[in-house]
C-alpha atoms as a PDB file:
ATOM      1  CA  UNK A   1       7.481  50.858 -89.373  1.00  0.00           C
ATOM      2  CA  UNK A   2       8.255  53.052 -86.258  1.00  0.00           C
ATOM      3  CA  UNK A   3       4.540  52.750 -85.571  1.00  0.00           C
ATOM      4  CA  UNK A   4       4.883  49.291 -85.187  1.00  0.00           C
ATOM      5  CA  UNK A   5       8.243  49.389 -83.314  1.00  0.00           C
ATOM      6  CA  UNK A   6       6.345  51.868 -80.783  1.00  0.00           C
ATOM      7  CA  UNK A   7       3.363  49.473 -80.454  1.00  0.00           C
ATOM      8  CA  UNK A   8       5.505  46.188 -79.936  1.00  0.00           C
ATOM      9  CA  UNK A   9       7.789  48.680 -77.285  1.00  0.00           C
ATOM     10  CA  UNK A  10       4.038  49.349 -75.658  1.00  0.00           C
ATOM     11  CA  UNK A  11       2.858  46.077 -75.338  1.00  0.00           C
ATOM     12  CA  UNK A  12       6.018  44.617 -74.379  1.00  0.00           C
ATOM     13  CA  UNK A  13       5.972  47.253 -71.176  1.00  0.00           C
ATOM     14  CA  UNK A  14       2.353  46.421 -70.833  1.00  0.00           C
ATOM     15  CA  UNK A  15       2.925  42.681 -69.922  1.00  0.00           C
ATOM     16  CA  UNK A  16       5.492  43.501 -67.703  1.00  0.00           C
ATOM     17  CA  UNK A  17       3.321  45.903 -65.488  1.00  0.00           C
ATOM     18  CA  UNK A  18       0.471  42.814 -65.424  1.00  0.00           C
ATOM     19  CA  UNK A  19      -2.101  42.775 -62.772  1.00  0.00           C
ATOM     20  CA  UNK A  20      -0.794  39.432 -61.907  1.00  0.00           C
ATOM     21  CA  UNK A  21       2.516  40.912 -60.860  1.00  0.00           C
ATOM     22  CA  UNK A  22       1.039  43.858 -59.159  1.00  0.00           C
ATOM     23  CA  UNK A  23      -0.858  41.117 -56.790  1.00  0.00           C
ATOM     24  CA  UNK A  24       1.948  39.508 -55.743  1.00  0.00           C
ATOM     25  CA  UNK A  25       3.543  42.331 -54.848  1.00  0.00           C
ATOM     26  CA  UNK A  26       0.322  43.952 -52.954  1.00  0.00           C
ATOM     27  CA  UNK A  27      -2.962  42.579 -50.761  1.00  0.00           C
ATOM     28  CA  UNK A  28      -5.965  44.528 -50.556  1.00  0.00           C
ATOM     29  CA  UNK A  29      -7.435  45.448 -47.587  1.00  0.00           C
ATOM     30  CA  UNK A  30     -10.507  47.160 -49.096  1.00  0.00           C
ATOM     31  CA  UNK A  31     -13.532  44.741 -47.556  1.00  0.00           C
ATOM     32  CA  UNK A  32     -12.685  46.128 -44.295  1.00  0.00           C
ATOM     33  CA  UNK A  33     -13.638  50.381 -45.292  1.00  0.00           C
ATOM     34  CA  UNK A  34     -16.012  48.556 -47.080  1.00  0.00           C
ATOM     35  CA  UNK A  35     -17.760  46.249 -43.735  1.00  0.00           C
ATOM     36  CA  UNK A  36     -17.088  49.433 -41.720  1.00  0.00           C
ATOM     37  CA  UNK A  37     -19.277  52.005 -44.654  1.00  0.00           C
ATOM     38  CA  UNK A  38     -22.246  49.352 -44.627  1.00  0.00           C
ATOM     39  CA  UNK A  39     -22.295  49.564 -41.145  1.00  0.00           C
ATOM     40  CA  UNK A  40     -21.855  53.267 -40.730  1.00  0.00           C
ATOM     41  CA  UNK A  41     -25.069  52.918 -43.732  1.00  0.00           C
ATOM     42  CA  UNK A  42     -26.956  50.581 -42.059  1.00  0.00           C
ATOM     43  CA  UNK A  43     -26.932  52.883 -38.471  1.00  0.00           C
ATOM     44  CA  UNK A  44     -28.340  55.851 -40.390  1.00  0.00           C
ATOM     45  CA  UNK A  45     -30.745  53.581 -42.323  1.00  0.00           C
ATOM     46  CA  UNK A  46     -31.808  52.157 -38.618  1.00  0.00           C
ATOM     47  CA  UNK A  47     -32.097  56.193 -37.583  1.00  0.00           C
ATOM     48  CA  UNK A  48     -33.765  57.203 -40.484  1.00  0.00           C
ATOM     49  CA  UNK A  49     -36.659  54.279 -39.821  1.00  0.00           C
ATOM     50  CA  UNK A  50     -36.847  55.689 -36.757  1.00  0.00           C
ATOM     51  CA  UNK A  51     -40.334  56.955 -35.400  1.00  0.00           C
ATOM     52  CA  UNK A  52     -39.461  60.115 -33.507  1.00  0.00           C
ATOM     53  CA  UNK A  53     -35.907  62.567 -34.172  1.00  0.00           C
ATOM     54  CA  UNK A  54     -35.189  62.007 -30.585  1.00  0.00           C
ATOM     55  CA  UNK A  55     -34.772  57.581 -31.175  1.00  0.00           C
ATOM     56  CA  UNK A  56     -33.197  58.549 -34.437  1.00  0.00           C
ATOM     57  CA  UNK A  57     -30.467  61.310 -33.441  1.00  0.00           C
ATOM     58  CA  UNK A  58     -27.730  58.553 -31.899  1.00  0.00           C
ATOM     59  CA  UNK A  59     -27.981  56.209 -34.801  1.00  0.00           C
ATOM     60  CA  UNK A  60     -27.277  59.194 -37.513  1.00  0.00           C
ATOM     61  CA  UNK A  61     -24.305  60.345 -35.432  1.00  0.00           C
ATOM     62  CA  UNK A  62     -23.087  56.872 -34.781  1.00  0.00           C
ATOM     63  CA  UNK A  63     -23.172  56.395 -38.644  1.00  0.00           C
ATOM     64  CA  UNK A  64     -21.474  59.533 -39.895  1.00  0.00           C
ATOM     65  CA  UNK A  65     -18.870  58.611 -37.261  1.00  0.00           C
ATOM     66  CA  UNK A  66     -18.198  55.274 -38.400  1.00  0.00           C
ATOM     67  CA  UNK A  67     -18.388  56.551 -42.165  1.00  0.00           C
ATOM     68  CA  UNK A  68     -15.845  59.498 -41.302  1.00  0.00           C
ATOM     69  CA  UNK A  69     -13.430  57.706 -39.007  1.00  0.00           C
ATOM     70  CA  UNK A  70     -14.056  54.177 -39.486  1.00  0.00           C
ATOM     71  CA  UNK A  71     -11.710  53.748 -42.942  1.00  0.00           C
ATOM     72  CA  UNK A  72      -9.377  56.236 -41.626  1.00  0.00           C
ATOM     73  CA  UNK A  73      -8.532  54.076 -38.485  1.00  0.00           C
ATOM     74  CA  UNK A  74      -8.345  51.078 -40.711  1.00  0.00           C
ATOM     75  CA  UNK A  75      -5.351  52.753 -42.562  1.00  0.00           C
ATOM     76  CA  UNK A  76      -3.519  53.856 -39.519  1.00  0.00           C
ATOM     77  CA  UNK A  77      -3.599  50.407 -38.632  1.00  0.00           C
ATOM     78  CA  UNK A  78      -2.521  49.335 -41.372  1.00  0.00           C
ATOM     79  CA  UNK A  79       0.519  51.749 -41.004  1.00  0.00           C
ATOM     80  CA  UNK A  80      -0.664  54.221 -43.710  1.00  0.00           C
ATOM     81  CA  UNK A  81      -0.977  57.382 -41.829  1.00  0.00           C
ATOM     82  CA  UNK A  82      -0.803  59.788 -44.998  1.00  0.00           C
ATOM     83  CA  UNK A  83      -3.425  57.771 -46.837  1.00  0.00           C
ATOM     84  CA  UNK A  84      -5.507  57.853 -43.151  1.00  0.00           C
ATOM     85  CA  UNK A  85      -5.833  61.761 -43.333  1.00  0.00           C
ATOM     86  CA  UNK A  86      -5.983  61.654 -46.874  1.00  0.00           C
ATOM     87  CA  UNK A  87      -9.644  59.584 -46.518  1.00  0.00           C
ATOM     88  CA  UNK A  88     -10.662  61.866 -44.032  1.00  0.00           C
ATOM     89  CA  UNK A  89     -10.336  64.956 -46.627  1.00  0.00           C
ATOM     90  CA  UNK A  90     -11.954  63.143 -48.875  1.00  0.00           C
ATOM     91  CA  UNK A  91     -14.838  61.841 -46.558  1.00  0.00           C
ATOM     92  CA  UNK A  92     -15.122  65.499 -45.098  1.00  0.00           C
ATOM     93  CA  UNK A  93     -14.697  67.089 -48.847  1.00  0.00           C
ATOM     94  CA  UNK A  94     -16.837  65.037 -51.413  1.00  0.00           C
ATOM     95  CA  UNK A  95     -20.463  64.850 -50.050  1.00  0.00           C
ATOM     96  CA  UNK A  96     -20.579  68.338 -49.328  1.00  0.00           C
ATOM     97  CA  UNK A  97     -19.232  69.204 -52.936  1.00  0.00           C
ATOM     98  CA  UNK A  98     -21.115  66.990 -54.854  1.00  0.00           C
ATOM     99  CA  UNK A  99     -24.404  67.892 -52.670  1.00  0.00           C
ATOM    100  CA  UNK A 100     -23.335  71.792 -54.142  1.00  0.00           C
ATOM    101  CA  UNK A 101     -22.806  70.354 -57.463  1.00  0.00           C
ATOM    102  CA  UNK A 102     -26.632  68.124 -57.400  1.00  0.00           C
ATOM    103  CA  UNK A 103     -28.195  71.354 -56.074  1.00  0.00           C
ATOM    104  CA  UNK A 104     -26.702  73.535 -58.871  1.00  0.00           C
ATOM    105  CA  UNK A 105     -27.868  70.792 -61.437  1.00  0.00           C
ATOM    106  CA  UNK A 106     -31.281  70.720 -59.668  1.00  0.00           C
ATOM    107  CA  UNK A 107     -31.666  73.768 -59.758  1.00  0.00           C
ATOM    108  CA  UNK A 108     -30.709  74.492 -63.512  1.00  0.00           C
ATOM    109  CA  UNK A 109     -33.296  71.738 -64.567  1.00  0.00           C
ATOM    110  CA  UNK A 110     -35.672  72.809 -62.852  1.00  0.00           C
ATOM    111  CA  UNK A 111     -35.590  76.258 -64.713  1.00  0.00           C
ATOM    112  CA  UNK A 112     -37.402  79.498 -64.238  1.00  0.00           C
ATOM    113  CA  UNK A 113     -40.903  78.371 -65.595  1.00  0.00           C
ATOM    114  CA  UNK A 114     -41.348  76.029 -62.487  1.00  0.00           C
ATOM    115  CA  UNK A 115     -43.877  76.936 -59.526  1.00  0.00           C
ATOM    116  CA  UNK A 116     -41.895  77.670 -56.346  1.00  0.00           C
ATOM    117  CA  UNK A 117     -41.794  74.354 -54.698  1.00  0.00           C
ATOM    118  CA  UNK A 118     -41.233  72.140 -57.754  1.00  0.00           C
ATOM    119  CA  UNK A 119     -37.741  74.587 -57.424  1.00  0.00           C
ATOM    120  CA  UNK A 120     -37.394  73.768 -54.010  1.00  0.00           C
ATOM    121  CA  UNK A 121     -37.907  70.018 -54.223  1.00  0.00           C
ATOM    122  CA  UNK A 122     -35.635  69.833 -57.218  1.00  0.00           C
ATOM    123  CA  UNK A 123     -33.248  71.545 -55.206  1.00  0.00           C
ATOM    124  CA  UNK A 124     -33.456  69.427 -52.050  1.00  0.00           C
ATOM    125  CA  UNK A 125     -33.602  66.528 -54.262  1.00  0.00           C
ATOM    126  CA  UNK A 126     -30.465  67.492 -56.420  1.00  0.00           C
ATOM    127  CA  UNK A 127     -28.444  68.223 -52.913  1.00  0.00           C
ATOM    128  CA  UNK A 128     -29.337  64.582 -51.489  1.00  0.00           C
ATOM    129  CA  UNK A 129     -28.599  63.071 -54.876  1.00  0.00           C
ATOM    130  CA  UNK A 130     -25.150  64.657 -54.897  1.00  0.00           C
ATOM    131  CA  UNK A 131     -24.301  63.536 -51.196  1.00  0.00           C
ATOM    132  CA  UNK A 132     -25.479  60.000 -51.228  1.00  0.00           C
ATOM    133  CA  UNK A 133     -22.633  60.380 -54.727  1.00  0.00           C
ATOM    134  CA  UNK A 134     -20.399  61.649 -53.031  1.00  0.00           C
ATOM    135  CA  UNK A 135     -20.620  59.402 -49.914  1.00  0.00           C
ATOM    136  CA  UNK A 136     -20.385  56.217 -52.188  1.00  0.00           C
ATOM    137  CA  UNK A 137     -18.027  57.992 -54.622  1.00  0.00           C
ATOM    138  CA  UNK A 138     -15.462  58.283 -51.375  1.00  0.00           C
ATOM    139  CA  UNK A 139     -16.369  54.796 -50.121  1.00  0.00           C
ATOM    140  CA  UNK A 140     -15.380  53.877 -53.765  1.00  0.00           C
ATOM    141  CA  UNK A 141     -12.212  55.269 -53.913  1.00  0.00           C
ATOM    142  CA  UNK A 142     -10.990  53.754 -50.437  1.00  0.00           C
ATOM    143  CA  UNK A 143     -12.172  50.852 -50.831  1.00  0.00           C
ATOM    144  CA  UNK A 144     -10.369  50.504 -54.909  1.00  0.00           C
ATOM    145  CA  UNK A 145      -7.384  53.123 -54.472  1.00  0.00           C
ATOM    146  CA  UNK A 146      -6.280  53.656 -51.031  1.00  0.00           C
ATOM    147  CA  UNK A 147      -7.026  50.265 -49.252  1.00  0.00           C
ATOM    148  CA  UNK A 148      -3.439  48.449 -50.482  1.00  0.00           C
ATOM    149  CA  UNK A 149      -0.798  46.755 -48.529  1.00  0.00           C
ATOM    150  CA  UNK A 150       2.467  47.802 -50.427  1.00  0.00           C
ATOM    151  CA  UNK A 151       4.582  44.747 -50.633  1.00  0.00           C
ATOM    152  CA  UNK A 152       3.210  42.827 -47.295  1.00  0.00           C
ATOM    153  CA  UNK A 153       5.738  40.031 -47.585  1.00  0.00           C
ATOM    154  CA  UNK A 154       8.607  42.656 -46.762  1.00  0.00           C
ATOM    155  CA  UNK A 155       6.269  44.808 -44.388  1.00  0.00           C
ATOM    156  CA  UNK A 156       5.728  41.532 -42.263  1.00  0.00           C
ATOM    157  CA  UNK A 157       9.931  40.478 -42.592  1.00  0.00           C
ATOM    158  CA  UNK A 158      10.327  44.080 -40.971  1.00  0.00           C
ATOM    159  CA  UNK A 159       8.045  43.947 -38.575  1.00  0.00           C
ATOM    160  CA  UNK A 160       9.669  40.263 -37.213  1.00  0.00           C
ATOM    161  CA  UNK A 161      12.940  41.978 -37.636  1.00  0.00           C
ATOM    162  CA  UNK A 162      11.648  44.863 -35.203  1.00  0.00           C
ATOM    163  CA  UNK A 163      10.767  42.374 -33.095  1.00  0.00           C
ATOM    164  CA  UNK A 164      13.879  40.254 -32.799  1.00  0.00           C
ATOM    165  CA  UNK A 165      15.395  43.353 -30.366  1.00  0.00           C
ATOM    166  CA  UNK A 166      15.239  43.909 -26.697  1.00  0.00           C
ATOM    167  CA  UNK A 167      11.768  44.406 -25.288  1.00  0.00           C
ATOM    168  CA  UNK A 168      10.432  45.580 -22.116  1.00  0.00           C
ATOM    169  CA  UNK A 169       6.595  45.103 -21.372  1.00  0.00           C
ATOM    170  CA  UNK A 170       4.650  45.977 -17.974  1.00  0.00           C
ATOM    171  CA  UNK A 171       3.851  42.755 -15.948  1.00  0.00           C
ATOM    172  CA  UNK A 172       0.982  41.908 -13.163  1.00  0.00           C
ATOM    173  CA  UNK A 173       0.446  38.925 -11.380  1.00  0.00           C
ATOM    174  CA  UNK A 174      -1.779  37.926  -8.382  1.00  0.00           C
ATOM    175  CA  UNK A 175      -0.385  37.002  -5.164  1.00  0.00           C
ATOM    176  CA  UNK A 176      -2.189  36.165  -1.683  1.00  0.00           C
ATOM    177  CA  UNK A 177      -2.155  39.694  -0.759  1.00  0.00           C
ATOM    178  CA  UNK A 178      -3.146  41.274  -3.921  1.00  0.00           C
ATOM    179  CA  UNK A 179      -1.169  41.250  -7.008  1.00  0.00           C
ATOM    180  CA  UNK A 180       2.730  42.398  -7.897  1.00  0.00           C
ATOM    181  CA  UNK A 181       3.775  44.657 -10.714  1.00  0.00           C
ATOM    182  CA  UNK A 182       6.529  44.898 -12.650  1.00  0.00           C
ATOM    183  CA  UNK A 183       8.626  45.292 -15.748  1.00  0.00           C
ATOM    184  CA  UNK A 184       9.651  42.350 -17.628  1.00  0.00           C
ATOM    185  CA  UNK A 185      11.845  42.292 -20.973  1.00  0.00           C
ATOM    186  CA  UNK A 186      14.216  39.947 -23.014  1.00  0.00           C
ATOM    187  CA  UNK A 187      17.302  41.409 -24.156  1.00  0.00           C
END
């Protein structure tokens, strides 16, 4: 009986955590970490298909800079600066880690019996393997965990209530001799 009781209590507090409330309370933002890592991929894949290190250089550091600051921007803009240099740990953290953990798997396989460079290609294998993880394993987790609006509806009443206040912005205008600055505001 108090089996049943405790299942009823569970599904009744189930239902009333439903993904269908959770969406109206949230709005994902994920396709934009997700544009911005397909273009930080498709750089280094334009690098890599290079023909010479020197044409291939920029387009490998433009893509590891849009892959390691690209998502974090996205969040500050969207006013999530913890979750910003949170992604950046985790962008900085997991390839390395995981490139450790493919080499130490590599490696393992590979065993003792193996010829010298079937140990050295597992290895170098095994460390690529566990970066390209952990680069889509952090793209994963941005894109699905960090990348959502809390409650936009009263994010976007606060913001118009910010901007119901005095403001002051910087003015320029052409005249016949030039132009005129100045400050202009409503109060």
């Amino acid at each position: 009986m108090r089996l049943r009781v405790a299942a009823a209590a569970l599904a009744v507090a189930a239902t009333s955590i439903a993904p269908e409330a959770r969406a109206a309370e949230t709005e994902w933002y994920g396709w934009q970490t997700i544009a911005l890592d397909a273009s930080a991929l498709a750089l280094v894949a334009i690098g890599a298909g290079a023909d010479n290190a020197e044409r291939a250089f920029p387009f490998g550091v433009a893509g590891y800079g849009t892959y390691l600051l690209g998502a974090p921007i996205v969040h500050v803009v969207h006013d999530h600066v913890g979750r910003a240099f949170g992604d950046l740990g985790i962008r900085l953290l997991a390839p390395p880690l995981t490139a450790i953990a493919g080499l130490a798997i590599a490696s393992a396989a590979a065993g003792g019996d193996s010829g010298t460079d079937e140990r050295v290609d597992a290895a170098l294998t095994g460390t690529l393997v566990g970066a390209v993880v952990g680069v889509l394993g952090a793209s994963a987790l941005d894109a699905g965990v960090l990348a959502w609006e809390d409650e936009p509806a009263a994010k976007a009443e606060k913001k118009t209530a910010a901007r119901t206040g005095p403001t002051i912005a910087p003015s320029v205008a052409p005249t016949r001799s030039g132009f005129a600055a100045g400050l202009t505001g409503t109060f």
